[in-house]
PDB file of N, CA and C in Angstrom:
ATOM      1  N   UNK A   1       3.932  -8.283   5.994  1.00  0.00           N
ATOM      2  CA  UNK A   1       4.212  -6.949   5.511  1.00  0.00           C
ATOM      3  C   UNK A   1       3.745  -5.905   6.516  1.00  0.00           C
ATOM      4  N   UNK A   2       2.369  -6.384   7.168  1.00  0.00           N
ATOM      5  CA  UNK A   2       2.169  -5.276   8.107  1.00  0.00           C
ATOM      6  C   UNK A   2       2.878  -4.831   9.278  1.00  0.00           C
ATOM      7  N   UNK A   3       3.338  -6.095   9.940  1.00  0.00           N
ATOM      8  CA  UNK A   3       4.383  -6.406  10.885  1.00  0.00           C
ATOM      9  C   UNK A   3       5.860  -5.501  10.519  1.00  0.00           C
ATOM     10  N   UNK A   4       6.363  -5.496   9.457  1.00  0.00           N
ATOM     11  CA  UNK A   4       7.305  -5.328   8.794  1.00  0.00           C
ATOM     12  C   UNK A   4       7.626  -3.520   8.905  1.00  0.00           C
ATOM     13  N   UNK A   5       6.569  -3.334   7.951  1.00  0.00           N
ATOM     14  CA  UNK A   5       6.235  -2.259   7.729  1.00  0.00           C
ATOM     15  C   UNK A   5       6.009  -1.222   8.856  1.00  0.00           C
ATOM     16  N   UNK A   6       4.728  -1.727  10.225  1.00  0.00           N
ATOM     17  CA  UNK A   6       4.401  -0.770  11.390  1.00  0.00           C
ATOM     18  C   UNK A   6       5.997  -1.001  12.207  1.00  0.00           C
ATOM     19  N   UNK A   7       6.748  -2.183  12.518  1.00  0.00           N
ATOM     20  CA  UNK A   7       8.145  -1.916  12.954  1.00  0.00           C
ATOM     21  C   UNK A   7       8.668  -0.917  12.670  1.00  0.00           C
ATOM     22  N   UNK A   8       9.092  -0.604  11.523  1.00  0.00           N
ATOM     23  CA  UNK A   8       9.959  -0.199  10.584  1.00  0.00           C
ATOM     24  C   UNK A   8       9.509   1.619  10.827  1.00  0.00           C
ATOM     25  N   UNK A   9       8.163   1.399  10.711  1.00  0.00           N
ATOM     26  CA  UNK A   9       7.524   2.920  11.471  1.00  0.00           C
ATOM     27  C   UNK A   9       8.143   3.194  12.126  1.00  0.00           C
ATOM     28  N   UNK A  10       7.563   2.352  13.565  1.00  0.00           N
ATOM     29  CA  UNK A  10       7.992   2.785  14.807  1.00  0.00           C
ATOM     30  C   UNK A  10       9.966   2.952  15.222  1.00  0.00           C
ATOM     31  N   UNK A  11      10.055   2.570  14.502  1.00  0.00           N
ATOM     32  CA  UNK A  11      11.916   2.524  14.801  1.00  0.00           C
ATOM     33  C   UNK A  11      12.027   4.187  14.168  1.00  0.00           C
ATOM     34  N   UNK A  12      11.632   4.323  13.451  1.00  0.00           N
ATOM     35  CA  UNK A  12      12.173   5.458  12.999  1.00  0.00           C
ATOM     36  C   UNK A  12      11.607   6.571  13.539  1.00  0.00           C
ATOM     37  N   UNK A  13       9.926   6.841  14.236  1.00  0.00           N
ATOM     38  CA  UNK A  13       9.779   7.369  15.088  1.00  0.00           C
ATOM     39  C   UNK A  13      10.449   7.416  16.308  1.00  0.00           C
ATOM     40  N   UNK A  14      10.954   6.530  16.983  1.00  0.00           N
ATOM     41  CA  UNK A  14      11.941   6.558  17.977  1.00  0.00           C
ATOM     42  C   UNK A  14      13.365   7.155  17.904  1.00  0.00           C
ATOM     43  N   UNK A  15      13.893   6.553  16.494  1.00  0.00           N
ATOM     44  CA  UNK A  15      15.166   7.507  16.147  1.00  0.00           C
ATOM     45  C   UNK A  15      14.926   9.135  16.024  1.00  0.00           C
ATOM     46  N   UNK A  16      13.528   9.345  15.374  1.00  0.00           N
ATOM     47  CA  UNK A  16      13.474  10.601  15.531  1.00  0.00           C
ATOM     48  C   UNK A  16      13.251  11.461  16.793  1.00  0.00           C
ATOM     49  N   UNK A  17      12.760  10.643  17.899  1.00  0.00           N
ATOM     50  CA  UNK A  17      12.421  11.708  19.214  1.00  0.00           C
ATOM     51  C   UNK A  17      13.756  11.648  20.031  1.00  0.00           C
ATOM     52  N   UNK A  18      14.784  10.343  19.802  1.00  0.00           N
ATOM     53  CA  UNK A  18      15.940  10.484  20.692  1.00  0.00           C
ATOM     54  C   UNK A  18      16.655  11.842  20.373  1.00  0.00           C
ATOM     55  N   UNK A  19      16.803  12.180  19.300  1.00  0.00           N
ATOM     56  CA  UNK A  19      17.602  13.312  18.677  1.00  0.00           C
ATOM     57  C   UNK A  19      19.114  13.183  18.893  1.00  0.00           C
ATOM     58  N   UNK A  20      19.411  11.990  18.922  1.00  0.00           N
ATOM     59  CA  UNK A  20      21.073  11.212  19.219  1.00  0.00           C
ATOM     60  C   UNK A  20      21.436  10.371  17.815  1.00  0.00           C
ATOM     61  N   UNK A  21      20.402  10.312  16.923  1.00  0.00           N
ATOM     62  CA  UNK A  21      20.500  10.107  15.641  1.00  0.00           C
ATOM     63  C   UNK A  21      20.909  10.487  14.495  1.00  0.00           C
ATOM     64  N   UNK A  22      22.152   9.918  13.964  1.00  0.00           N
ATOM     65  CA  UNK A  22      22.633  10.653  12.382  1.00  0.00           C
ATOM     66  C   UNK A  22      21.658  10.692  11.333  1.00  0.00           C
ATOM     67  N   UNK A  23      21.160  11.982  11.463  1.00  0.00           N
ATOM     68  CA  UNK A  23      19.813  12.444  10.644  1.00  0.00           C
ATOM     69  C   UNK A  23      19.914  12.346   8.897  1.00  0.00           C
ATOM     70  N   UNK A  24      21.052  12.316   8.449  1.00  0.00           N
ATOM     71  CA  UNK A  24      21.553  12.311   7.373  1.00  0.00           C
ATOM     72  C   UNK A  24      21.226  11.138   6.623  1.00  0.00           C
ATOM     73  N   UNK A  25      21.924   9.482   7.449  1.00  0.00           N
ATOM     74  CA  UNK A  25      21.759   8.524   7.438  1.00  0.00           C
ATOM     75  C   UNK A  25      20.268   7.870   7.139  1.00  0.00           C
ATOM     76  N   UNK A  26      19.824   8.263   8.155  1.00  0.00           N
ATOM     77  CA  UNK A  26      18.383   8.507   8.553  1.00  0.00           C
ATOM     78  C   UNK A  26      17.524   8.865   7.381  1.00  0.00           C
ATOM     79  N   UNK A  27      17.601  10.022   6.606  1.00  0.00           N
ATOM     80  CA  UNK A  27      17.158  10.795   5.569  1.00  0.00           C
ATOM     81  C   UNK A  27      17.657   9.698   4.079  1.00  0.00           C
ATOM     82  N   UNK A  28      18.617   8.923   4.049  1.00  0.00           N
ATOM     83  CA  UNK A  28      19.222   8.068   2.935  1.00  0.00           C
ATOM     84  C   UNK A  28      18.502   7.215   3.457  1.00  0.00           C
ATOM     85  N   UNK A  29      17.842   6.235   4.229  1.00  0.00           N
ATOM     86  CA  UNK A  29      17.766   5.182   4.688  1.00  0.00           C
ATOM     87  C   UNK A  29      16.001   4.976   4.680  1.00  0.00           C
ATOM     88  N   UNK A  30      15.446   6.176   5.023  1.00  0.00           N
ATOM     89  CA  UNK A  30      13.747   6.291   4.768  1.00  0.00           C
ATOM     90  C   UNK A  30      13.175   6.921   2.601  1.00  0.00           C
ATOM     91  N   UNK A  31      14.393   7.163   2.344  1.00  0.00           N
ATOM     92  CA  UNK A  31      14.349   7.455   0.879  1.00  0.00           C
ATOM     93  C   UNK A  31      14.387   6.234   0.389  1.00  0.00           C
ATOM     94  N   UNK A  32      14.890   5.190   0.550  1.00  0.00           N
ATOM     95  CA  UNK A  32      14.841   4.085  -0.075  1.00  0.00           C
ATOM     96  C   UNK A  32      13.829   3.244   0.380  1.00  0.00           C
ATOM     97  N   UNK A  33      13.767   3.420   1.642  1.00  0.00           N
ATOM     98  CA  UNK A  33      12.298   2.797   2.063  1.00  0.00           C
ATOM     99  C   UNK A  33      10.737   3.474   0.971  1.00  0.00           C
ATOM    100  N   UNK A  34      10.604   4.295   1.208  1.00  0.00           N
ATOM    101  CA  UNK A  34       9.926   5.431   0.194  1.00  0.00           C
ATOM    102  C   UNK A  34      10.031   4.642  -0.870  1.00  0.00           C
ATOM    103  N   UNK A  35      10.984   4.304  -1.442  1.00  0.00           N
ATOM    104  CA  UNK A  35      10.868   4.003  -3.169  1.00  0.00           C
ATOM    105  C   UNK A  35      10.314   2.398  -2.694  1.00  0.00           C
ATOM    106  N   UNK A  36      10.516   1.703  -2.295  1.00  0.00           N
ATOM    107  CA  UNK A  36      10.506   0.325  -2.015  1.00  0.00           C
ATOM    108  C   UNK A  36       8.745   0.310  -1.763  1.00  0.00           C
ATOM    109  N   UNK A  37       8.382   1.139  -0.863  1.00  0.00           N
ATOM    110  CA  UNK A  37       6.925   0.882  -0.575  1.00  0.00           C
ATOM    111  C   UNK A  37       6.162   1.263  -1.331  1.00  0.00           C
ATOM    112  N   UNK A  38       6.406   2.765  -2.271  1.00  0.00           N
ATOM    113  CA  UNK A  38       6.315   2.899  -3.583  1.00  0.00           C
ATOM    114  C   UNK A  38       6.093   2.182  -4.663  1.00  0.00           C
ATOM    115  N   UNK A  39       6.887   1.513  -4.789  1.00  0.00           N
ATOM    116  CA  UNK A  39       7.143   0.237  -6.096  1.00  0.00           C
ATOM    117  C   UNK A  39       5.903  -0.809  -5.031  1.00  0.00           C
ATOM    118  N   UNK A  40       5.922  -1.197  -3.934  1.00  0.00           N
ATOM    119  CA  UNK A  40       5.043  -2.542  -3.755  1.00  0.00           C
ATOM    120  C   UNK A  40       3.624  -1.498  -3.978  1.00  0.00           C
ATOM    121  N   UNK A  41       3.010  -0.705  -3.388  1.00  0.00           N
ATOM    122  CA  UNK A  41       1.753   0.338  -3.564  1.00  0.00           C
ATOM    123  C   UNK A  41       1.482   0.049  -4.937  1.00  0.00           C
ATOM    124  N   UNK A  42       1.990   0.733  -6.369  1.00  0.00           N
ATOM    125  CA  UNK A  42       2.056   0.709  -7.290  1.00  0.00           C
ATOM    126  C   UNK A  42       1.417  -0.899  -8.287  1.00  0.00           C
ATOM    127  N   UNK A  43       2.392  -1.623  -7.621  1.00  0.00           N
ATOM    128  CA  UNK A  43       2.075  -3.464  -7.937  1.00  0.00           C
ATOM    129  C   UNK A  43       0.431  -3.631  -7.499  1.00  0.00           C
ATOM    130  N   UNK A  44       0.638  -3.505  -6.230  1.00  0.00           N
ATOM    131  CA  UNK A  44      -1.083  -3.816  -5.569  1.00  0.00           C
ATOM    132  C   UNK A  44      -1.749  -3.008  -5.940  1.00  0.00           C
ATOM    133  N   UNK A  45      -1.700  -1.913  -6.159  1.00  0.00           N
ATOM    134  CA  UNK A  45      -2.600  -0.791  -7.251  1.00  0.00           C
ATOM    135  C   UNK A  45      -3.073  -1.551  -8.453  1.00  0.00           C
ATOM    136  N   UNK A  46      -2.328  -2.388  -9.135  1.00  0.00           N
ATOM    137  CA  UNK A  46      -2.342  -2.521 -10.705  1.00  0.00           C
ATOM    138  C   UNK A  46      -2.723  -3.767 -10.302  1.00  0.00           C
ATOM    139  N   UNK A  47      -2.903  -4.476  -9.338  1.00  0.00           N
ATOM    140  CA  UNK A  47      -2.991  -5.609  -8.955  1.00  0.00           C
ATOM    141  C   UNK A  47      -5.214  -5.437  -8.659  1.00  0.00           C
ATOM    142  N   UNK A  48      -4.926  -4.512  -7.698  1.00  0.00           N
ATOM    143  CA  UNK A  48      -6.324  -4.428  -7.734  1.00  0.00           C
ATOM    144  C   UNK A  48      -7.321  -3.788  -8.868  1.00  0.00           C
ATOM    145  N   UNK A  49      -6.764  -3.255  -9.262  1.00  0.00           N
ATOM    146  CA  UNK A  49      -7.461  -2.637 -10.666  1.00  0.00           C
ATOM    147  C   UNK A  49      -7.608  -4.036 -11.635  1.00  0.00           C
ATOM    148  N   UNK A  50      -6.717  -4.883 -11.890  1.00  0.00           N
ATOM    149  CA  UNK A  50      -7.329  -5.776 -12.612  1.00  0.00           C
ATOM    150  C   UNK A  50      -7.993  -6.546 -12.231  1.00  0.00           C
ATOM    151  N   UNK A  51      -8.557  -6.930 -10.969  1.00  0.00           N
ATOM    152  CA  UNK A  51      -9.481  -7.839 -10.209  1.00  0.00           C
ATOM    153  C   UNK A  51     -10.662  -6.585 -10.203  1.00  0.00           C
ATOM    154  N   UNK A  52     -10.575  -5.466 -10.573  1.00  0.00           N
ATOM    155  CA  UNK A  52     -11.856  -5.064 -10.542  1.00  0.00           C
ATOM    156  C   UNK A  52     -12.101  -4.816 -11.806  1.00  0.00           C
ATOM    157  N   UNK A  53     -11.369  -4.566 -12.712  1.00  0.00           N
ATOM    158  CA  UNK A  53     -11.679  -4.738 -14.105  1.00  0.00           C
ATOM    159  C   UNK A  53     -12.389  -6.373 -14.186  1.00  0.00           C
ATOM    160  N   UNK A  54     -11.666  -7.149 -14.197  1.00  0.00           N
ATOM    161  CA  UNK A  54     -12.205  -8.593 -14.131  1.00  0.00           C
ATOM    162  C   UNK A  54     -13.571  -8.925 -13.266  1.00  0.00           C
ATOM    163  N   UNK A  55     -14.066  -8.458 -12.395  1.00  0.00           N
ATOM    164  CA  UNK A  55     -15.055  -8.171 -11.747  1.00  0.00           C
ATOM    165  C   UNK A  55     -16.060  -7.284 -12.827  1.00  0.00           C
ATOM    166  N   UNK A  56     -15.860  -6.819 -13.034  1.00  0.00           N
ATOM    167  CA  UNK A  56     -16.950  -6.206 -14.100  1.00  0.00           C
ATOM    168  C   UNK A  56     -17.212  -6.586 -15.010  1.00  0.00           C
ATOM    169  N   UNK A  57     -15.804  -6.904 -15.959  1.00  0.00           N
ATOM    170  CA  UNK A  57     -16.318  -7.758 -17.329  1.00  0.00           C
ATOM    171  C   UNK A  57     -17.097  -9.036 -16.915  1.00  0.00           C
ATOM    172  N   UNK A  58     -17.046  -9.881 -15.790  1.00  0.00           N
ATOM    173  CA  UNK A  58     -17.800 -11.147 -15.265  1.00  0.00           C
ATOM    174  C   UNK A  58     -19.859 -10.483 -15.625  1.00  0.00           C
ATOM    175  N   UNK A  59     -19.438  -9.707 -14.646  1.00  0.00           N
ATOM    176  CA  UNK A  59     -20.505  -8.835 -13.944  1.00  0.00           C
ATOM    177  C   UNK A  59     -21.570  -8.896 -15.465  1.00  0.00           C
ATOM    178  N   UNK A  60     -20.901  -7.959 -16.320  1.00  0.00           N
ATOM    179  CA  UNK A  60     -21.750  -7.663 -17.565  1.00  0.00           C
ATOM    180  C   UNK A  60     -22.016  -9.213 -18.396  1.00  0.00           C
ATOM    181  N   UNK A  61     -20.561  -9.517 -18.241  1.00  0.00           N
ATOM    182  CA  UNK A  61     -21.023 -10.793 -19.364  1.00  0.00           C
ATOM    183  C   UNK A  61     -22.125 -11.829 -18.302  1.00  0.00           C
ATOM    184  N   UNK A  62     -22.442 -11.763 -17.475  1.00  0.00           N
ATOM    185  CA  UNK A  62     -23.659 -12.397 -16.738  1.00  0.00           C
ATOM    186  C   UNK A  62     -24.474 -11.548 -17.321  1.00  0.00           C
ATOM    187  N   UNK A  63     -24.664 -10.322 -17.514  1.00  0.00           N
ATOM    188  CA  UNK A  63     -26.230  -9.323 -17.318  1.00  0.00           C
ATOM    189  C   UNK A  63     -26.151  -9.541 -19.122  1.00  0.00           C
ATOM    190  N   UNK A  64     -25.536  -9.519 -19.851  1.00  0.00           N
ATOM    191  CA  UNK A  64     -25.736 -10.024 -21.346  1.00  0.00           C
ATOM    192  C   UNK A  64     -26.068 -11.621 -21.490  1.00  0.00           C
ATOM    193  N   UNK A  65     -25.282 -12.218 -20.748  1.00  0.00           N
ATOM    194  CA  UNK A  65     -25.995 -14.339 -20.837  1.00  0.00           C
ATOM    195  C   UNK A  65     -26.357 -14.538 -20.389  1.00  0.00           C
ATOM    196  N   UNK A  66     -26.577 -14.109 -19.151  1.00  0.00           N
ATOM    197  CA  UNK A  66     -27.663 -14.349 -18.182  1.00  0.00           C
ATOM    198  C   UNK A  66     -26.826 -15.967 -17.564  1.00  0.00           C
ATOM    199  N   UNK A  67     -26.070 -15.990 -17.605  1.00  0.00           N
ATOM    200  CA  UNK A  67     -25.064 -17.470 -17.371  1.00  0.00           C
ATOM    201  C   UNK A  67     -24.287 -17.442 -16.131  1.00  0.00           C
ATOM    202  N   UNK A  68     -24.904 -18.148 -15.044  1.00  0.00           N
ATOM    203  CA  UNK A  68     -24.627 -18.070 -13.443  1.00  0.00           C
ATOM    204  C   UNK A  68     -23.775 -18.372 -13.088  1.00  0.00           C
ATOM    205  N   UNK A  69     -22.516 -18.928 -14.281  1.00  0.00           N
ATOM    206  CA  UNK A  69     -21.096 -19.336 -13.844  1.00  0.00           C
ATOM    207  C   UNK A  69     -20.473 -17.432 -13.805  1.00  0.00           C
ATOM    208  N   UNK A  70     -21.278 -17.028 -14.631  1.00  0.00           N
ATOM    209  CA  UNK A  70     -20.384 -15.592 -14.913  1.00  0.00           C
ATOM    210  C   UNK A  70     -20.933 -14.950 -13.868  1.00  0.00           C
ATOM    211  N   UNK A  71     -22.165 -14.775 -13.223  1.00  0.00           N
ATOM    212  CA  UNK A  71     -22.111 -14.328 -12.174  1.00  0.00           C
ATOM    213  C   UNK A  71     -21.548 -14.603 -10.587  1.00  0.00           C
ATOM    214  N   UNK A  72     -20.868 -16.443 -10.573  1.00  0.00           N
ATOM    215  CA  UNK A  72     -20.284 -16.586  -9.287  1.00  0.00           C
ATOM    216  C   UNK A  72     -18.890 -16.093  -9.639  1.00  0.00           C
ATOM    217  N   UNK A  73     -17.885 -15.737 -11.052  1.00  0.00           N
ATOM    218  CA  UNK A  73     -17.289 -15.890 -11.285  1.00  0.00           C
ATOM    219  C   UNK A  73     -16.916 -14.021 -10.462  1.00  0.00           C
ATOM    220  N   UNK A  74     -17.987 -13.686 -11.093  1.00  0.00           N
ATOM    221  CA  UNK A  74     -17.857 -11.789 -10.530  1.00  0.00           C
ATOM    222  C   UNK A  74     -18.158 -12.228  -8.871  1.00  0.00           C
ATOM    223  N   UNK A  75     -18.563 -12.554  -8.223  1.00  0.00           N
ATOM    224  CA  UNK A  75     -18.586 -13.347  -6.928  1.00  0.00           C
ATOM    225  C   UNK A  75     -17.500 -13.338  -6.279  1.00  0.00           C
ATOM    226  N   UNK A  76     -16.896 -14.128  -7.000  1.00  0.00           N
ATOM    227  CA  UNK A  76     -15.447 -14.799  -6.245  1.00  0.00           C
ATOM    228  C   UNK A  76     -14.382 -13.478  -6.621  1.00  0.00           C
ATOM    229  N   UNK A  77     -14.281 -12.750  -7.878  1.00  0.00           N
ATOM    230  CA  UNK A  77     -13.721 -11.262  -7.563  1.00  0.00           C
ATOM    231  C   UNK A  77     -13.666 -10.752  -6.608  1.00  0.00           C
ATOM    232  N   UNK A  78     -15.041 -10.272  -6.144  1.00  0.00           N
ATOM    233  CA  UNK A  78     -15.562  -9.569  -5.678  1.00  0.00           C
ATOM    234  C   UNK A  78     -14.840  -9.857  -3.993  1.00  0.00           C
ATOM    235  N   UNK A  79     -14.876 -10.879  -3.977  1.00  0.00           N
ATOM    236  CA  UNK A  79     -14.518 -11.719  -2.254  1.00  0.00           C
ATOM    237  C   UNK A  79     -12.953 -11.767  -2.668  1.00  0.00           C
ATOM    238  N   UNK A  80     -11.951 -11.602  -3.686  1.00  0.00           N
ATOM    239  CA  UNK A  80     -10.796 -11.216  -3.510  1.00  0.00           C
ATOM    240  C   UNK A  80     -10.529  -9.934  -3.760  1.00  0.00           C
ATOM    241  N   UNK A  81     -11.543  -8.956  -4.287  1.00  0.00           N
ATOM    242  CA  UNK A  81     -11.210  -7.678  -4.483  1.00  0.00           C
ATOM    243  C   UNK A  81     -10.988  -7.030  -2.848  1.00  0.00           C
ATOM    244  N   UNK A  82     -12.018  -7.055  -2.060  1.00  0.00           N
ATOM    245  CA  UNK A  82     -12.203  -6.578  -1.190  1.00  0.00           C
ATOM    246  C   UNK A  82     -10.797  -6.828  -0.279  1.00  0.00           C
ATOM    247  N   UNK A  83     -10.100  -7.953   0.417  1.00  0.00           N
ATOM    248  CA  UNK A  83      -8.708  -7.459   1.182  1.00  0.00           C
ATOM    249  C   UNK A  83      -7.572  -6.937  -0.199  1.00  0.00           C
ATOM    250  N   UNK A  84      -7.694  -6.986  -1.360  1.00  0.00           N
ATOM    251  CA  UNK A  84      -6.773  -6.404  -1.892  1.00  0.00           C
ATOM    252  C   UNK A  84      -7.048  -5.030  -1.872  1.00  0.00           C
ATOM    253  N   UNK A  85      -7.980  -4.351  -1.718  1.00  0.00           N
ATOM    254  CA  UNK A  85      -8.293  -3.122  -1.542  1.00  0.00           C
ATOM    255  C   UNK A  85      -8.187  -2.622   0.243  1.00  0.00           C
ATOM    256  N   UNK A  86      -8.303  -3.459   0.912  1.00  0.00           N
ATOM    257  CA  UNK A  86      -7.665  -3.366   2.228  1.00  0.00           C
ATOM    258  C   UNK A  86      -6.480  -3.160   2.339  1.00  0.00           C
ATOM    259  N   UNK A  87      -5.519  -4.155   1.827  1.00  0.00           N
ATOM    260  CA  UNK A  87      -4.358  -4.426   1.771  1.00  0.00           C
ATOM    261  C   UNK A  87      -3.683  -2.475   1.122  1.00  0.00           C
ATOM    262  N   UNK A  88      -4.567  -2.424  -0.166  1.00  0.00           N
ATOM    263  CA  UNK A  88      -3.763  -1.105  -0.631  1.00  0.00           C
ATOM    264  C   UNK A  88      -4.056  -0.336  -0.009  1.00  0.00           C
ATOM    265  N   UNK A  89      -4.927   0.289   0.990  1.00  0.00           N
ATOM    266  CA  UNK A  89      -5.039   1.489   1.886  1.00  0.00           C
ATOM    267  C   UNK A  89      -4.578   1.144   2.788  1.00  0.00           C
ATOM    268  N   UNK A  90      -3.952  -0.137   3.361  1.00  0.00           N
ATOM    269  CA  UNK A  90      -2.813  -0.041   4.297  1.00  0.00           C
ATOM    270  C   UNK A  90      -1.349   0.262   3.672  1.00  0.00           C
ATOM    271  N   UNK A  91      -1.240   0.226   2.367  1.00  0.00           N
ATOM    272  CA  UNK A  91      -0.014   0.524   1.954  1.00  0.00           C
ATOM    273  C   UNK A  91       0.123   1.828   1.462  1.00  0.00           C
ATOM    274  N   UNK A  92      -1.175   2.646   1.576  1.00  0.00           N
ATOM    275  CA  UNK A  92      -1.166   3.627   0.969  1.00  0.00           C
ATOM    276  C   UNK A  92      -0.878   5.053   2.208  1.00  0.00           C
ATOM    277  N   UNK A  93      -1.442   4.530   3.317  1.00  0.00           N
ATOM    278  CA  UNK A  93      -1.130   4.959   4.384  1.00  0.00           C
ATOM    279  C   UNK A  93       0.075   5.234   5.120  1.00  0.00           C
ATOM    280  N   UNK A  94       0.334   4.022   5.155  1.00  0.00           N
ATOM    281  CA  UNK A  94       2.187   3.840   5.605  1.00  0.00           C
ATOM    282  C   UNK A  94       2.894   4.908   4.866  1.00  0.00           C
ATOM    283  N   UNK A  95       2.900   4.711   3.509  1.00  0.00           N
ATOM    284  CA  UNK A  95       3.727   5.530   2.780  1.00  0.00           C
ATOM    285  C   UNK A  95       3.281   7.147   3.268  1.00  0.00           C
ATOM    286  N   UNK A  96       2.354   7.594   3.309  1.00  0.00           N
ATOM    287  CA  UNK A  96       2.081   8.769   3.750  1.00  0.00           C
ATOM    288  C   UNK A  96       2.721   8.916   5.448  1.00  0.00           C
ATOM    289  N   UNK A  97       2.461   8.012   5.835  1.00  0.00           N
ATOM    290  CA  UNK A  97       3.599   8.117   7.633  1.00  0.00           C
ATOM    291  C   UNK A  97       4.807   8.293   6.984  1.00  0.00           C
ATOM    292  N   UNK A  98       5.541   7.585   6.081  1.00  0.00           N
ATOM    293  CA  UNK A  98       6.755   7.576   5.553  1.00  0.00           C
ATOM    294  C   UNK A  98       7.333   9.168   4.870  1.00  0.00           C
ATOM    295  N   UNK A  99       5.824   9.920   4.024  1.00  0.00           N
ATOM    296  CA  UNK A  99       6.388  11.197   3.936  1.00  0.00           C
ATOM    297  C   UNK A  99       6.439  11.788   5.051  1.00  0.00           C
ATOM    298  N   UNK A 100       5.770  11.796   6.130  1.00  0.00           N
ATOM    299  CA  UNK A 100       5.554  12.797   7.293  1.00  0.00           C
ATOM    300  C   UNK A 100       6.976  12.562   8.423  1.00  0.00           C
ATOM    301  N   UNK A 101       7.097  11.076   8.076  1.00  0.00           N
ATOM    302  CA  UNK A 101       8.627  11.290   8.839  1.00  0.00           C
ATOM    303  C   UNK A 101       9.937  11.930   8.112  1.00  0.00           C
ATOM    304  N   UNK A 102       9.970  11.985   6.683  1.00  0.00           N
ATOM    305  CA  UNK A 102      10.770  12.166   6.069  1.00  0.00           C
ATOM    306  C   UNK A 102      10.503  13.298   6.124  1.00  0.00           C
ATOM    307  N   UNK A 103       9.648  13.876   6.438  1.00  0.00           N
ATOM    308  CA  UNK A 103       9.864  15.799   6.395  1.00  0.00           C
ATOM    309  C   UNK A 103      10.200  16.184   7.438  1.00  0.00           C
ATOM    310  N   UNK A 104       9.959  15.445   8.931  1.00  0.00           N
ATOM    311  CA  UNK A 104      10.450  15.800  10.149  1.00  0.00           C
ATOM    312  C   UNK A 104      12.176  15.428  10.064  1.00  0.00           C
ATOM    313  N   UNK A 105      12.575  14.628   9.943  1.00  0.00           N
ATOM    314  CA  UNK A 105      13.942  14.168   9.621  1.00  0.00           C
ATOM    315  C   UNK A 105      14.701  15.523   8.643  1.00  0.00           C
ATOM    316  N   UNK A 106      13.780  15.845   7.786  1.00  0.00           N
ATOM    317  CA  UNK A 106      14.272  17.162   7.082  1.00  0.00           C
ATOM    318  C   UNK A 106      14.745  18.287   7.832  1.00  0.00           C
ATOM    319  N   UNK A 107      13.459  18.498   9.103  1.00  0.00           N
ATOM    320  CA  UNK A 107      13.271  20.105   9.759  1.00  0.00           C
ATOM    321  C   UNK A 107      14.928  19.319  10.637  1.00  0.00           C
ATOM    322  N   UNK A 108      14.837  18.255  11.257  1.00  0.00           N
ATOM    323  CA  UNK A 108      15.926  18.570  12.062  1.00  0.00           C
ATOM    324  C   UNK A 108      16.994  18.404  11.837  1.00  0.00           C
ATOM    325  N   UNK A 109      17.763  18.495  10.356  1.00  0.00           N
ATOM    326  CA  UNK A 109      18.655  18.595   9.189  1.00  0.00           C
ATOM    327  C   UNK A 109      19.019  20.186   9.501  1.00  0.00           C
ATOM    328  N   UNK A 110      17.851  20.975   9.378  1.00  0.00           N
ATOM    329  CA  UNK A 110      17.995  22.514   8.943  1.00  0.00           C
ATOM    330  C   UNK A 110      18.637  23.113  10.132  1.00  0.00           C
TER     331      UNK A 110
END
């Protein structure tokens, strides 16, 4: 996805500095990208929120039983929370490159 995604950047930064580009096209073609990275952001959002919800309920139900399966259990969360929360501030990012090209693609519309 990262591969995918920083390509997919860079192509369209390039279409934008040639200025030999049907900007129109261009403007239909990063809108759907937009919704697409949108919809995956959204997933891994809801994706990480329940590994940290689940991380906590572990967390407490150890500090109420005192029961060390529930604390490796918040453990092992914890060690998948962390690249899913990587993962979403790389997707959260992109999409913000994705508005900033889509507004330049705009100015050279006008």
């Amino acid at each position: 996805m990262r591969k995918y995604f920083g390509d997919y950047i860079k192509a369209m930064l390039a279409a934008l500095e040639s200025g030999d580009s049907d900007f129109q096209e261009l403007k239909k073609e990063i809108l759907v990208k937009i919704q697409f990275m949108q919809h995956e952001r959204l997933i891994h959002f809801l994706v990480t929120m329940m590994f940290a919800l689940l991380m906590m309920i572990c967390f407490a139900a150890f500090l109420l039983s005192e029961n060390l399966g529930m604390l490796a259990a918040a453990g092992l969360m914890l060690v998948l929370l962390i690249p899913y929360i990587g993962h979403y501030y790389f997707l959260e990012n992109g999409v913000q490159k994705l508005y900033y090209i889509y507004d330049k693609i705009c100015e050279k519309i006008k």
